[in-house]
Structure formats: C-alpha cells, structure tokens
Protein backbone atom coordinates (compact mmCIF):
# COMPACT_ATOMS: atom_id res chain seq x y z
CA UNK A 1 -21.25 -15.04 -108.76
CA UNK A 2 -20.06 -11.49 -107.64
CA UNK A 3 -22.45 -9.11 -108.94
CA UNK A 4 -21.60 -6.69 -106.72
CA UNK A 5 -20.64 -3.38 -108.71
CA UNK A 6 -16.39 -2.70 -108.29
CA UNK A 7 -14.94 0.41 -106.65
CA UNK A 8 -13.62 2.78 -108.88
CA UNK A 9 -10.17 3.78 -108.04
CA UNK A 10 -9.63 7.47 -107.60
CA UNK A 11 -7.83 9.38 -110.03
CA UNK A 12 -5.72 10.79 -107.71
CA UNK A 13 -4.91 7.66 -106.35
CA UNK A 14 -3.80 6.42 -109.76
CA UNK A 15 -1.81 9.86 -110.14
CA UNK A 16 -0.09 9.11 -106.67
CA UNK A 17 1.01 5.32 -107.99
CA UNK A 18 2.44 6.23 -111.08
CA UNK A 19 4.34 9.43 -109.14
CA UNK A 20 5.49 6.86 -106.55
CA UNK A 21 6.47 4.36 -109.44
CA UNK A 22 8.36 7.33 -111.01
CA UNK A 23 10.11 8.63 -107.82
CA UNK A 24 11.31 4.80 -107.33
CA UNK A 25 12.78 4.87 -110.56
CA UNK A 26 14.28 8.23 -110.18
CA UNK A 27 15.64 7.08 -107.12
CA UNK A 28 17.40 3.78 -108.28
CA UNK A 29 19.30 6.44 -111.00
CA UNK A 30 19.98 8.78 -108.19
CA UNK A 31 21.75 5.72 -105.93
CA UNK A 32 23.42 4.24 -108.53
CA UNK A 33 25.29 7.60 -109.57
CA UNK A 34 25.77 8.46 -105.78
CA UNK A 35 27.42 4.77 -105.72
CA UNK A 36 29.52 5.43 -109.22
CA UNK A 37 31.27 8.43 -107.22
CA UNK A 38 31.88 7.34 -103.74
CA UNK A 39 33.66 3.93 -104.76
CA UNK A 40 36.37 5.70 -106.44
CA UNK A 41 37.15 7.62 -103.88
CA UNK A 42 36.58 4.41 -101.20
CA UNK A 43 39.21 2.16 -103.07
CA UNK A 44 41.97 4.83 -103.35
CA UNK A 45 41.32 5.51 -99.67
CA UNK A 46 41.32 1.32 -98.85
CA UNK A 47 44.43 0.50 -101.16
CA UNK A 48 46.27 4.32 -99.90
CA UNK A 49 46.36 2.60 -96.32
CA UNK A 50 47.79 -0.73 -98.20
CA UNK A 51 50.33 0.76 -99.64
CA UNK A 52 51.10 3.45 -96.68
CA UNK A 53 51.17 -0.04 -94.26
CA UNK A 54 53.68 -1.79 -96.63
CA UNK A 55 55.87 1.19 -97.11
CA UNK A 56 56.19 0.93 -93.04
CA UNK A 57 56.96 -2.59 -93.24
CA UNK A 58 59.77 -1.89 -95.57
CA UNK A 59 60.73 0.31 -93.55
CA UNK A 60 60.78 -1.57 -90.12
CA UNK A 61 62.55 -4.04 -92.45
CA UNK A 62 65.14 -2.04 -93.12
CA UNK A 63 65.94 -0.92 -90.24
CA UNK A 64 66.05 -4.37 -88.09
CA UNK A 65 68.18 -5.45 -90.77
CA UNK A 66 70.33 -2.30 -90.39
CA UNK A 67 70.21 -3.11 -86.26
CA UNK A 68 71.59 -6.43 -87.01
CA UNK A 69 74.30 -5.58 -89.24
CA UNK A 70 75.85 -2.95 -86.95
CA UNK A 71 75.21 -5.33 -84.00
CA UNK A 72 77.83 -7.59 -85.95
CA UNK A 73 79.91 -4.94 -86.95
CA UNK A 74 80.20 -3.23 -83.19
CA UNK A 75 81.25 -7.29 -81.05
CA UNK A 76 84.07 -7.74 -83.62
CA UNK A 77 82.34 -11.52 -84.24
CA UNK A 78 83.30 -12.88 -87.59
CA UNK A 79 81.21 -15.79 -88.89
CA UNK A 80 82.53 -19.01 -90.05
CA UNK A 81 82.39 -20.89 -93.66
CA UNK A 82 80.29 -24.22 -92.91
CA UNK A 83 82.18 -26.11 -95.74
CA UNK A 84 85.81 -25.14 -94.80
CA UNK A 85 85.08 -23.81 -91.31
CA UNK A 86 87.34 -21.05 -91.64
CA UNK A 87 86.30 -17.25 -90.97
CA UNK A 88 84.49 -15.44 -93.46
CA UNK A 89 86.64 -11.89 -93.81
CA UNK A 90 84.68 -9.51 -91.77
CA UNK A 91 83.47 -6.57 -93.79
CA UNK A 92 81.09 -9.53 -95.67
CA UNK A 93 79.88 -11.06 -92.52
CA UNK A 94 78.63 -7.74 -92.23
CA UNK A 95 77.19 -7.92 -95.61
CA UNK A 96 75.80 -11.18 -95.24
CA UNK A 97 73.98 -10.54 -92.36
CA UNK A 98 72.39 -7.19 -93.09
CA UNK A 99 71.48 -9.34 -96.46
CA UNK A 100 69.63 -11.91 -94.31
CA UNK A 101 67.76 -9.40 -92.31
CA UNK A 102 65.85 -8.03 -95.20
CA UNK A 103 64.14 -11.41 -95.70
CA UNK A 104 60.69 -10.24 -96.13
CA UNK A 105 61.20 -7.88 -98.60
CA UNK A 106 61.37 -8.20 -102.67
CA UNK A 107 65.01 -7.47 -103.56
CA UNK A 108 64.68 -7.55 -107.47
C-alpha cells in the first residue's frame, strides 16, 4: 500500500480556506440584501411605465372617439333605427357614436 508519509497542509493555507469560505458566505448576505433593495425600486419603475402606457391609451381613446363624434356632428348625417328604419334624432347619433368609439376602454 501507500506508505508514503502525507503532506501536511500549511496553516496558512487552512487560514486562507476558511477566510475564502467566510468571504463566500459574507458575500451571498451581501447579494441577497443588494437584491432585497433594487427589486423594489425595479417593479415600481416596470409597472410606472404600465400604467403611464395605459393612461396614453385612454387617452388616444378618448380622443378618436371624440374625432368621431364631432365628425358626425359637423356632415349633419343622422343614423337610422335598423328595426323601424327611421332616423335616430340627431343629438343621440352623436351620443351613440362617441359611445362606440370608446370600445376599448372599461366604462364601469
């Protein structure tokens, strides 16, 4: 068999593994706090633009449906009432169509 005497290890190089044992703990604490206080900040910044990009959809919303309504108002055009097929009074043709131009947003 191996009779062969076994190197010692150095004490420093047993004091350097349990330092870099230490450090790798330390440092596992150290990027799990650094990642506890930039993900707040992250999310707020990733569901800000959400919200900031849905208020402008609302908003572009709004307006077509605004375009359309006016569009209508300024030609004079009335519509007609598919079941009787008589006009629909004007000032809620208006209505009615400014109504359907907000389609894609929640109303209640």
């Amino acid at each position: 068999m191996n009779d062969a005497p076994q190197p010692q290890r150095s004490r420093f190089r047993l004091a350097l593994q349990r330092l870099w044992k230490r450090d790798k703990e330390r440092s596992r604490g150290q990027s799990l706090v650094e990642f506890a206080l930039v993900v707040p900040v992250l999310l707020m910044m990733i569901f800000g633009i959400i919200d900031m990009a849905r208020v402008v959809q609302a908003q572009v919303t709004v307006n077509n449906a605004a375009r359309q309504a006016v569009r209508l108002a300024v030609t004079g055009h009335r519509d007609r009432d598919p079941n009787t097929n008589q006009y629909i009074p004007r000032n809620y043709s208006i209505f009615q169509r400014a109504y359907q131009g907000l389609g894609g947003l929640p109303l209640r």
